[in-house]
N, C-alpha and C. Protein backbone atom coordinates (compact mmCIF):
# COMPACT_ATOMS: atom_id res chain seq x y z
N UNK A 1 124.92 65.95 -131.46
CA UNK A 1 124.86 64.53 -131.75
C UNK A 1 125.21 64.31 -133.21
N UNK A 2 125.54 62.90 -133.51
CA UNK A 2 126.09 62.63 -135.15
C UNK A 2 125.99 61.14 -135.04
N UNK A 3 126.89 61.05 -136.34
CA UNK A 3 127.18 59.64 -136.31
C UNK A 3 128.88 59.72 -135.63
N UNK A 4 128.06 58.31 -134.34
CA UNK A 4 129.46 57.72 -133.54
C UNK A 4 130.25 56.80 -133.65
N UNK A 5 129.92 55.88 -134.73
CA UNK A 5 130.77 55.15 -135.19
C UNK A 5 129.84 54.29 -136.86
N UNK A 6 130.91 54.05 -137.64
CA UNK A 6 130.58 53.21 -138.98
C UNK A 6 130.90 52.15 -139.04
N UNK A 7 130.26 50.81 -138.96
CA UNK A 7 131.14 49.58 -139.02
C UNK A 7 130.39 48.80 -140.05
N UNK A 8 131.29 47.80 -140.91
CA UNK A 8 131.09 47.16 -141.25
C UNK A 8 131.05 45.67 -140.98
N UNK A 9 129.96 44.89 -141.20
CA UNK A 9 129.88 44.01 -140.48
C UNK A 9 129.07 43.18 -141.30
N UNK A 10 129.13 41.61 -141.71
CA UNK A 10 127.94 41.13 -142.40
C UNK A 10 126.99 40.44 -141.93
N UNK A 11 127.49 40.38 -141.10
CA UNK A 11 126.25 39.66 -139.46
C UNK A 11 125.18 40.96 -138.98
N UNK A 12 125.81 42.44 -139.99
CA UNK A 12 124.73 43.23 -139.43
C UNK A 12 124.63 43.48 -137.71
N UNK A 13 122.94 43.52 -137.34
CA UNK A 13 122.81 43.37 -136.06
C UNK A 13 123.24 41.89 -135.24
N UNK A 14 124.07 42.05 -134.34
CA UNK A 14 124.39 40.81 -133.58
C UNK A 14 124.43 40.94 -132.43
N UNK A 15 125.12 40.06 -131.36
CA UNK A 15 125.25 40.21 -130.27
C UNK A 15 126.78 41.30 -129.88
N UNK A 16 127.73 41.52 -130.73
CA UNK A 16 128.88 42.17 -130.52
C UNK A 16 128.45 43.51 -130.45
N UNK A 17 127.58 43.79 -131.53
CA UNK A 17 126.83 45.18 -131.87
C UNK A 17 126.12 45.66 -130.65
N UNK A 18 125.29 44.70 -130.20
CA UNK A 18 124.30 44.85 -129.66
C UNK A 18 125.36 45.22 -127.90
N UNK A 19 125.93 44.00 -127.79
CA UNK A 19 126.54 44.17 -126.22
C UNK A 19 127.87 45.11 -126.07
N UNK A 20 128.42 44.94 -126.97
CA UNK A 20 129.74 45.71 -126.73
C UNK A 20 129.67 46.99 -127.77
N UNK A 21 129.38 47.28 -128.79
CA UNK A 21 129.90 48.44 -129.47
C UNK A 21 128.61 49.50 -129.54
N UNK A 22 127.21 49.25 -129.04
CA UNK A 22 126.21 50.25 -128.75
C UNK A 22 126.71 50.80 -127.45
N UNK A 23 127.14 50.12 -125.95
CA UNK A 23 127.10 50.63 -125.02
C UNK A 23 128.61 51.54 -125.28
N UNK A 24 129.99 50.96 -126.08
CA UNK A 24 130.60 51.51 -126.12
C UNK A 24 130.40 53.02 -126.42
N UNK A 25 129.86 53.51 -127.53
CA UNK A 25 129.57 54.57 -128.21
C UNK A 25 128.33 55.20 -127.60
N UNK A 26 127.34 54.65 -126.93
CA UNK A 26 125.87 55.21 -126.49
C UNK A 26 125.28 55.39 -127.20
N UNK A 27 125.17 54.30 -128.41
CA UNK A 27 124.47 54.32 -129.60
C UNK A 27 122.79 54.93 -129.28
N UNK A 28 121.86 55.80 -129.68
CA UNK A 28 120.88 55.45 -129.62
C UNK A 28 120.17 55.23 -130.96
N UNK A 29 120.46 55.39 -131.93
CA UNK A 29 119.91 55.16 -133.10
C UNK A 29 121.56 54.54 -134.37
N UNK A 30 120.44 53.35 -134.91
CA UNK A 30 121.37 52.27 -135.71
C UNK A 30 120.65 52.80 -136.98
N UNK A 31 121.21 53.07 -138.25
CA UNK A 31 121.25 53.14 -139.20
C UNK A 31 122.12 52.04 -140.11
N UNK A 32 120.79 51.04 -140.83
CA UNK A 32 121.72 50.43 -141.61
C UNK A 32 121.76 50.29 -143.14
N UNK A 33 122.53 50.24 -143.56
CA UNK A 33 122.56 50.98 -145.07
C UNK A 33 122.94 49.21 -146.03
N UNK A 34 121.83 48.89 -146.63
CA UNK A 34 121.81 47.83 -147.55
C UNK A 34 120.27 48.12 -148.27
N UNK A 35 120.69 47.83 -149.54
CA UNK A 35 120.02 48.12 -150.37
C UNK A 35 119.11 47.00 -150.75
N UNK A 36 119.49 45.85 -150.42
CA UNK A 36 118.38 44.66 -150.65
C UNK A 36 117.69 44.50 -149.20
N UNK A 37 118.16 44.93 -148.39
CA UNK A 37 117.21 45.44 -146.43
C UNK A 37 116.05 46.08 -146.73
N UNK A 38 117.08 47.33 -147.05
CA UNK A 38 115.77 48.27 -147.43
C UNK A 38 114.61 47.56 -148.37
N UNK A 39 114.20 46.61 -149.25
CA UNK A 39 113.62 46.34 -150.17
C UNK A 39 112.93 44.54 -149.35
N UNK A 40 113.19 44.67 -147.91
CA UNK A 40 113.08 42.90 -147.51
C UNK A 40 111.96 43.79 -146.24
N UNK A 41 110.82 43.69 -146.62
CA UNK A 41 110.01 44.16 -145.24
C UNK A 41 109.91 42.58 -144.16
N UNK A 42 109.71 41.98 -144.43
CA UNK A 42 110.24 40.64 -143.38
C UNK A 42 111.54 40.42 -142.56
N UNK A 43 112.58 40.88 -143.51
CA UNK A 43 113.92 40.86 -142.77
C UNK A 43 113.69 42.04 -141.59
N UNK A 44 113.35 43.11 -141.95
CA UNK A 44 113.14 44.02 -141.66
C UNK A 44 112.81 43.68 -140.35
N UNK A 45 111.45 43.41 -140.01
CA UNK A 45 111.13 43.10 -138.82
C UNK A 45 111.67 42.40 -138.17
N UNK A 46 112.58 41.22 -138.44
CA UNK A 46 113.23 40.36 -138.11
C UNK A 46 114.83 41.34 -136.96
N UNK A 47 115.43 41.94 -137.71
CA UNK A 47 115.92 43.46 -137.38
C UNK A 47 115.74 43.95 -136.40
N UNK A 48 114.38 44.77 -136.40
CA UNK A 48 114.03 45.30 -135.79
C UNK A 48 113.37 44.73 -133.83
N UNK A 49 113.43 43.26 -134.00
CA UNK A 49 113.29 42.46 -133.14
C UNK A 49 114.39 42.34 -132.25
N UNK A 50 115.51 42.33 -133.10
CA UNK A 50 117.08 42.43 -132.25
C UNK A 50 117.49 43.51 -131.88
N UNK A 51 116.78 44.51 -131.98
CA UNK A 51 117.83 45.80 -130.99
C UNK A 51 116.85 46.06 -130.07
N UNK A 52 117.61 46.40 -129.16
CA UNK A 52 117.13 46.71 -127.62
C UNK A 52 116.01 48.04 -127.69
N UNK A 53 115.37 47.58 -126.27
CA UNK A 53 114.22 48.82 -126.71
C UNK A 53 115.66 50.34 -126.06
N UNK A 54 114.30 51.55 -126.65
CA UNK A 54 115.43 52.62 -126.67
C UNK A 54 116.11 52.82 -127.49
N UNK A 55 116.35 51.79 -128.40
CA UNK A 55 117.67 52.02 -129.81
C UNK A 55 116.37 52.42 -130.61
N UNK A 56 116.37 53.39 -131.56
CA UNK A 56 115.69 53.38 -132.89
C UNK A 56 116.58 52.20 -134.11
N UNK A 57 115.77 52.23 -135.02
CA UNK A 57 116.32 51.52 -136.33
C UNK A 57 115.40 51.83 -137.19
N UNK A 58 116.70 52.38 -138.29
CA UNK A 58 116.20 53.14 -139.53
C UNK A 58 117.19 51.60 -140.84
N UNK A 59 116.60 51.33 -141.95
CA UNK A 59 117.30 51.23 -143.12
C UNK A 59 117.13 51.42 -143.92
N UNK A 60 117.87 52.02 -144.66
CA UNK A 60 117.83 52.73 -145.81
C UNK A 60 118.79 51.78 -146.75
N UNK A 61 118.54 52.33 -148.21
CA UNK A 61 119.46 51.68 -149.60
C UNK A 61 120.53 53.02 -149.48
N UNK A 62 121.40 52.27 -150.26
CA UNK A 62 122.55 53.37 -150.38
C UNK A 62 121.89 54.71 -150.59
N UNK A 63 121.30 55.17 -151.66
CA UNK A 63 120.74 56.27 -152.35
C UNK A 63 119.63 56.84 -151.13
N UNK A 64 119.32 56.68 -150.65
CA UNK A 64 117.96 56.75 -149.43
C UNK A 64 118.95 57.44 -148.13
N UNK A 65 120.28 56.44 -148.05
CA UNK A 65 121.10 57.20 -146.72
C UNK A 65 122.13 58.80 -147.02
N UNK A 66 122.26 58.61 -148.26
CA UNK A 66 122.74 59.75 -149.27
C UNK A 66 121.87 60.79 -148.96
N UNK A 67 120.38 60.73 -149.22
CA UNK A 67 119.66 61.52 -149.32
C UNK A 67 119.20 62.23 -147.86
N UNK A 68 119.53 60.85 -146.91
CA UNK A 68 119.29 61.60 -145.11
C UNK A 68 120.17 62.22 -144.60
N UNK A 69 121.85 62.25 -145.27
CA UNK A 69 122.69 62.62 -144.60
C UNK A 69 122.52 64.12 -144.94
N UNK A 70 122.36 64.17 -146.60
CA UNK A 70 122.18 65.72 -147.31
C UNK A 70 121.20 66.20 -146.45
N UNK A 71 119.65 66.00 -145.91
CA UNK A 71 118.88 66.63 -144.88
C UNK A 71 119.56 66.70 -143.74
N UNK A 72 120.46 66.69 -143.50
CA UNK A 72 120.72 66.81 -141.81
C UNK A 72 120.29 65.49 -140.77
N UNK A 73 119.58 64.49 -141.18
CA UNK A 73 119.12 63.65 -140.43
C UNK A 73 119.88 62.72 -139.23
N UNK A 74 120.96 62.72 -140.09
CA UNK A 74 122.38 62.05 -138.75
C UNK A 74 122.96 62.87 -138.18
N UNK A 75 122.46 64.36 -137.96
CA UNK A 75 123.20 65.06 -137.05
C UNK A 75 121.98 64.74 -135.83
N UNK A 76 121.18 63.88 -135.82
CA UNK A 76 120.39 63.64 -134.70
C UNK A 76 120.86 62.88 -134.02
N UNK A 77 120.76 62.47 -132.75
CA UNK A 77 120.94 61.70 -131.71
C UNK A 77 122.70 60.68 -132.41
N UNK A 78 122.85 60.07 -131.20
CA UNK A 78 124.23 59.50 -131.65
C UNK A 78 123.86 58.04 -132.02
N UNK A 79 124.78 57.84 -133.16
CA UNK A 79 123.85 57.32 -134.41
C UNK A 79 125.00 55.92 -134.92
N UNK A 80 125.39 54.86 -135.06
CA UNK A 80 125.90 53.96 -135.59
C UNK A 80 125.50 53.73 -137.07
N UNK A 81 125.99 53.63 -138.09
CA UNK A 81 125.85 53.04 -139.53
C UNK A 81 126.40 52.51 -139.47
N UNK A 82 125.73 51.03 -139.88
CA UNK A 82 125.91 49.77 -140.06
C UNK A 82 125.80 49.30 -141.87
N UNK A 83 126.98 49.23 -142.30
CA UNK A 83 127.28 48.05 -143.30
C UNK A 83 127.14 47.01 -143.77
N UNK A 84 126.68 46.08 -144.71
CA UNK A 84 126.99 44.99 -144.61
C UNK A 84 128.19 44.29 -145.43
N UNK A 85 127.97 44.97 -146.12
CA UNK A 85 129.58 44.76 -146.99
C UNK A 85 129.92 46.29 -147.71
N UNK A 86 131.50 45.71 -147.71
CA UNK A 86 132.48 46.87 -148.46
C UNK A 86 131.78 47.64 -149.50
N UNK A 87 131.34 46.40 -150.67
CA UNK A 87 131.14 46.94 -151.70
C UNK A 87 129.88 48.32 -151.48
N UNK A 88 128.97 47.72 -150.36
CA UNK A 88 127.30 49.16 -150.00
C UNK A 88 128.25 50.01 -149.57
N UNK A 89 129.20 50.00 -148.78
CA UNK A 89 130.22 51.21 -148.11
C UNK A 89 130.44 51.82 -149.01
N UNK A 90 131.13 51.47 -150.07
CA UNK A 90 131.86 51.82 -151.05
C UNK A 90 130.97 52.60 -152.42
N UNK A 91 129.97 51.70 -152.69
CA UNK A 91 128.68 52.62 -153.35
C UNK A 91 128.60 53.89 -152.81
N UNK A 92 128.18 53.54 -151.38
CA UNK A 92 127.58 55.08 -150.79
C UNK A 92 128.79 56.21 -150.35
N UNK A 93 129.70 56.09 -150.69
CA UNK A 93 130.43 56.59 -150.53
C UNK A 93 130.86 57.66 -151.69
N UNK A 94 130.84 56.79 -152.99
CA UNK A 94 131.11 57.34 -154.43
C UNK A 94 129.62 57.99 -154.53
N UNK A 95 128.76 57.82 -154.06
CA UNK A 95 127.61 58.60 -154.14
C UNK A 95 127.12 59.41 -153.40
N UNK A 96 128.36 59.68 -152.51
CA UNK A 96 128.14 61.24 -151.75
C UNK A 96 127.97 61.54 -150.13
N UNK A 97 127.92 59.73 -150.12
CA UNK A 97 127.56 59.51 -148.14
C UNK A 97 129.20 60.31 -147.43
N UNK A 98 128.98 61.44 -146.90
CA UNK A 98 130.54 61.82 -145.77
C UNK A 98 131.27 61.00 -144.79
N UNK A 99 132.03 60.64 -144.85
CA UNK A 99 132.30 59.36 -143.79
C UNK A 99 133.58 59.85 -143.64
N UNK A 100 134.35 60.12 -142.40
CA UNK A 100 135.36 60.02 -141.96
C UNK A 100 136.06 58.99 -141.27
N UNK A 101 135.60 58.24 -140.87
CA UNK A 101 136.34 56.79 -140.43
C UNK A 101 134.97 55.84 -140.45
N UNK A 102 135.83 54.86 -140.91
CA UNK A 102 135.19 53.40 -140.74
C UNK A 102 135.76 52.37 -140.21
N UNK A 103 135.35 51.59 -139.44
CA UNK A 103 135.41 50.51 -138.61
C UNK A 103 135.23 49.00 -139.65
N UNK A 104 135.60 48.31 -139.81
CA UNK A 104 135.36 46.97 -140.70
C UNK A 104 135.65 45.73 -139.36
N UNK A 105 134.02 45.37 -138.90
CA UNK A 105 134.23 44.30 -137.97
C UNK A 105 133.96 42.94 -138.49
N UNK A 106 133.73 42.84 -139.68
CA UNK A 106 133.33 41.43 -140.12
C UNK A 106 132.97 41.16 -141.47
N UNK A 107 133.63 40.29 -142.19
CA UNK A 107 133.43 40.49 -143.89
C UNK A 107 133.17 38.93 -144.36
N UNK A 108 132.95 37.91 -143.27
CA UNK A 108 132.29 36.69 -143.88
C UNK A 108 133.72 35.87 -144.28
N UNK A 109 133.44 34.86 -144.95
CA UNK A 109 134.44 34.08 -145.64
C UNK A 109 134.29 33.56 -146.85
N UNK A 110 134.77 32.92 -147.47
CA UNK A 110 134.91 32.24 -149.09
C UNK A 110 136.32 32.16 -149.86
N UNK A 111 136.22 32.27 -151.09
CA UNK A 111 137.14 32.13 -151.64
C UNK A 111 138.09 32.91 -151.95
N UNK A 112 139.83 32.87 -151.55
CA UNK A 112 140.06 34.62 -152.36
C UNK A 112 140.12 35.16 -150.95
N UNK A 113 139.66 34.75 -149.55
CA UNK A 113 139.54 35.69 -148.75
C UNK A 113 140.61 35.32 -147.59
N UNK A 114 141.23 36.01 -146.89
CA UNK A 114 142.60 35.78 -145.69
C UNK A 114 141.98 36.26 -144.92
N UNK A 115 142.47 35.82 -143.24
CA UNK A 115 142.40 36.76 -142.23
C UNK A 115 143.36 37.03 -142.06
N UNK A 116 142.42 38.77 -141.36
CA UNK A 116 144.01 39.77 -141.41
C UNK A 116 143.76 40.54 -140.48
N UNK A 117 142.93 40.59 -139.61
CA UNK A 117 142.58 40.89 -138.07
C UNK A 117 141.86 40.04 -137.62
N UNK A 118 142.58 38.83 -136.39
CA UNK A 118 141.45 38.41 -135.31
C UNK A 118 140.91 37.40 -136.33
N UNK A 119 139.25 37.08 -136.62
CA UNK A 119 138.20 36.68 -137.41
C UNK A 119 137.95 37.74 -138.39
N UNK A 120 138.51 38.67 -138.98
CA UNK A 120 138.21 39.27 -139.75
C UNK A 120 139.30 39.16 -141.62
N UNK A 121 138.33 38.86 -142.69
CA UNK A 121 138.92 38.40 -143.54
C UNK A 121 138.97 39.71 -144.81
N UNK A 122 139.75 39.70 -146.14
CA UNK A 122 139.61 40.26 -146.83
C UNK A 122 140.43 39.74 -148.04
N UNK A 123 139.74 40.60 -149.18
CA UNK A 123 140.29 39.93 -150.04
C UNK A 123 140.72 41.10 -150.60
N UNK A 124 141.29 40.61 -152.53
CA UNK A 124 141.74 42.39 -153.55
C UNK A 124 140.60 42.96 -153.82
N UNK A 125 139.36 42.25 -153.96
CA UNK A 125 138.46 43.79 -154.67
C UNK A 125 138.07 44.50 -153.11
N UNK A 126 137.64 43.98 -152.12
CA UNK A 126 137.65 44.53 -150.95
C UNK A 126 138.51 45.62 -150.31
N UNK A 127 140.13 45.12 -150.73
CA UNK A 127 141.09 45.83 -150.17
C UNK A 127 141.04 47.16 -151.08
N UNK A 128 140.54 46.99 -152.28
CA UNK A 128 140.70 47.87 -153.61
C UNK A 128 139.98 49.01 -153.42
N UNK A 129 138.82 48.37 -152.93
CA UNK A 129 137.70 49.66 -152.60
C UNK A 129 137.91 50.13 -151.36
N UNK A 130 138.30 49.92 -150.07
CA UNK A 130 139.13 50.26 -148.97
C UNK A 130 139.80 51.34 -149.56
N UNK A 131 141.42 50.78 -149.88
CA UNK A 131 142.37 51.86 -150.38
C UNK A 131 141.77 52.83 -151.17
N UNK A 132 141.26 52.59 -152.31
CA UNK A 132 140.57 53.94 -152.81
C UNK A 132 139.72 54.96 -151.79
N UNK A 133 138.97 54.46 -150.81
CA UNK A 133 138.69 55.26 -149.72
C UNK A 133 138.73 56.41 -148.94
N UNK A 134 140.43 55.27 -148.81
CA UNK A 134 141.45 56.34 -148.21
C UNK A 134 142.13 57.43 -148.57
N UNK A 135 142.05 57.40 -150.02
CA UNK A 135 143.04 57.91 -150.58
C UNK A 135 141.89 59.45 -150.69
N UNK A 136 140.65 59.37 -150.30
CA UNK A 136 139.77 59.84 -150.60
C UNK A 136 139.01 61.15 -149.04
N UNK A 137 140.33 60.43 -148.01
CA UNK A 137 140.26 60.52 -146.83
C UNK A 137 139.53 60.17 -145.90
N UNK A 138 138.85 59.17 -146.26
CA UNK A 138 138.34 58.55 -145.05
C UNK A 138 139.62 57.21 -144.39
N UNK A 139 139.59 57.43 -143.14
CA UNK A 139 140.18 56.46 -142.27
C UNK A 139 139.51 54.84 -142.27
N UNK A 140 140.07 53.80 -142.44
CA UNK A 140 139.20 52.81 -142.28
C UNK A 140 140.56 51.50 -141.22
N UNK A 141 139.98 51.05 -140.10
CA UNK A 141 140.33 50.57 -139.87
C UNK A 141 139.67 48.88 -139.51
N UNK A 142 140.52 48.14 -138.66
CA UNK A 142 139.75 46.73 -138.56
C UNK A 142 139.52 46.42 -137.11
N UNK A 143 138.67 46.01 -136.54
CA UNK A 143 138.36 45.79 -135.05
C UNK A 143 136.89 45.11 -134.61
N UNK A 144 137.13 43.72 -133.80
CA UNK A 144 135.79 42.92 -133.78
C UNK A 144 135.12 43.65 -132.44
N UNK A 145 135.91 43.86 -131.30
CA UNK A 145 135.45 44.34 -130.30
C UNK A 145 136.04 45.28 -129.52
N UNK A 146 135.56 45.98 -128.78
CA UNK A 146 136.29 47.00 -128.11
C UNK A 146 137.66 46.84 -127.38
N UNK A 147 137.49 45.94 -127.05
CA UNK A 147 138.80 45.29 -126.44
C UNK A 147 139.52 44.21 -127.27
N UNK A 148 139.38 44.21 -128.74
CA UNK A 148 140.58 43.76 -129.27
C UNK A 148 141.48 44.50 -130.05
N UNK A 149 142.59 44.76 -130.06
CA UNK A 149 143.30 45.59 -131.00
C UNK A 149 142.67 46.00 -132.52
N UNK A 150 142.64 47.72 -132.50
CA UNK A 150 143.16 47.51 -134.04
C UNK A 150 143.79 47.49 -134.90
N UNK A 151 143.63 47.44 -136.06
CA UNK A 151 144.65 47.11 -137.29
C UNK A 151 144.16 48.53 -138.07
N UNK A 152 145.24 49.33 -138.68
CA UNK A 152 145.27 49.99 -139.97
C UNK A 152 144.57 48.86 -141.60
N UNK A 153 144.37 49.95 -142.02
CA UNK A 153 144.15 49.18 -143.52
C UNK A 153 145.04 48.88 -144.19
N UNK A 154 146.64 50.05 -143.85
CA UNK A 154 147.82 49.67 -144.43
C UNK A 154 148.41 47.67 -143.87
N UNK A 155 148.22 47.68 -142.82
CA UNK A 155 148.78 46.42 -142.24
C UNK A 155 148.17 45.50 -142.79
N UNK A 156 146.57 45.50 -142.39
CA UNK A 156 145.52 44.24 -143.31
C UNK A 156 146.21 44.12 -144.47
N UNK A 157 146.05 45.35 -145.28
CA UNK A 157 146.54 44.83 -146.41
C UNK A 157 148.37 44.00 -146.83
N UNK A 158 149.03 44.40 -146.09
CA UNK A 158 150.48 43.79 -145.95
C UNK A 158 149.96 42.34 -145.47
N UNK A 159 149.59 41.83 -144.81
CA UNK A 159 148.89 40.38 -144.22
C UNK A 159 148.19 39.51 -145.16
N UNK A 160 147.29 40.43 -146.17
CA UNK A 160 146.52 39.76 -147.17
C UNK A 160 147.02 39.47 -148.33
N UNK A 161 148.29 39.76 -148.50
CA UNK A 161 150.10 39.95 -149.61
C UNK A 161 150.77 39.32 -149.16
N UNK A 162 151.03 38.70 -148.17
CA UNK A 162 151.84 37.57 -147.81
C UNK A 162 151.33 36.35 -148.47
């Protein structure tokens, strides 16, 4: 067992998570990595209210999921890490989290930001920390649901340059 998939998402736990991309993968344990989560014991429960019984839920701060991966802890049961934004990906990443592919299902909206898969938006410091990523070898691609196409990071980013 490991981790079966990484997505980023800023809706966190939802109904996409919950109906389509746990049964896809046979999630049984959600790991989600935000550093102001970890520090919200109310949200927390709030969380922990939305996943189905049978799923565990762990969250950890960047530095906390760093420290479970170095124990061996995600070689347990098959395991989803959940994101909430680029930038916690991108922390935990420069700080040692192993990640071979990532999934980016949802990044919110504002200013500065395009869609460039589906409902999914991005902007340059987003795309910035992405590409550095990669270059780093992790795979990152874009996809809301199992059944919608995905996109490379090379393409998003050609879309978000137009």
């Amino acid at each position: 067992m490991s981790i079966s998939l990484v997505r980023v998402d800023f809706r966190l736990i939802h109904g996409q998570v919950i109906t389509r991309w746990l049964r896809q993968f046979d999630i049984n344990r959600i790991v989600t990595i935000d550093t102001a989560l970890s520090k919200d014991p109310f949200m927390q429960e709030v969380f922990k209210m939305a996943v189905p019984k049978g799923v565990k839920l762990d969250i950890y701060s960047t530095s906390e999921a760093v420290e479970q991966q170095k124990k061996g802890s995600f070689e347990k049961d098959r395991i989803m890490l959940l994101f909430k934004s680029v930038e916690e990906l991108f922390a935990a990443s420069q700080e040692g989290l192993t990640l071979n592919e990532v999934q980016i299902g949802g990044l919110g909206g504002g200013p500065g930001r395009k869609a460039v898969n589906n409902a999914i938006t991005l902007d340059d410091s987003d795309a910035n920390m992405l590409l550095e990523m990669e270059k780093q070898g992790t795979e990152v691609y874009f996809q809301t649901t199992p059944d919608y196409p995905s996109e490379t990071l090379t393409n998003a980013v050609k879309k978000l340059n137009e």
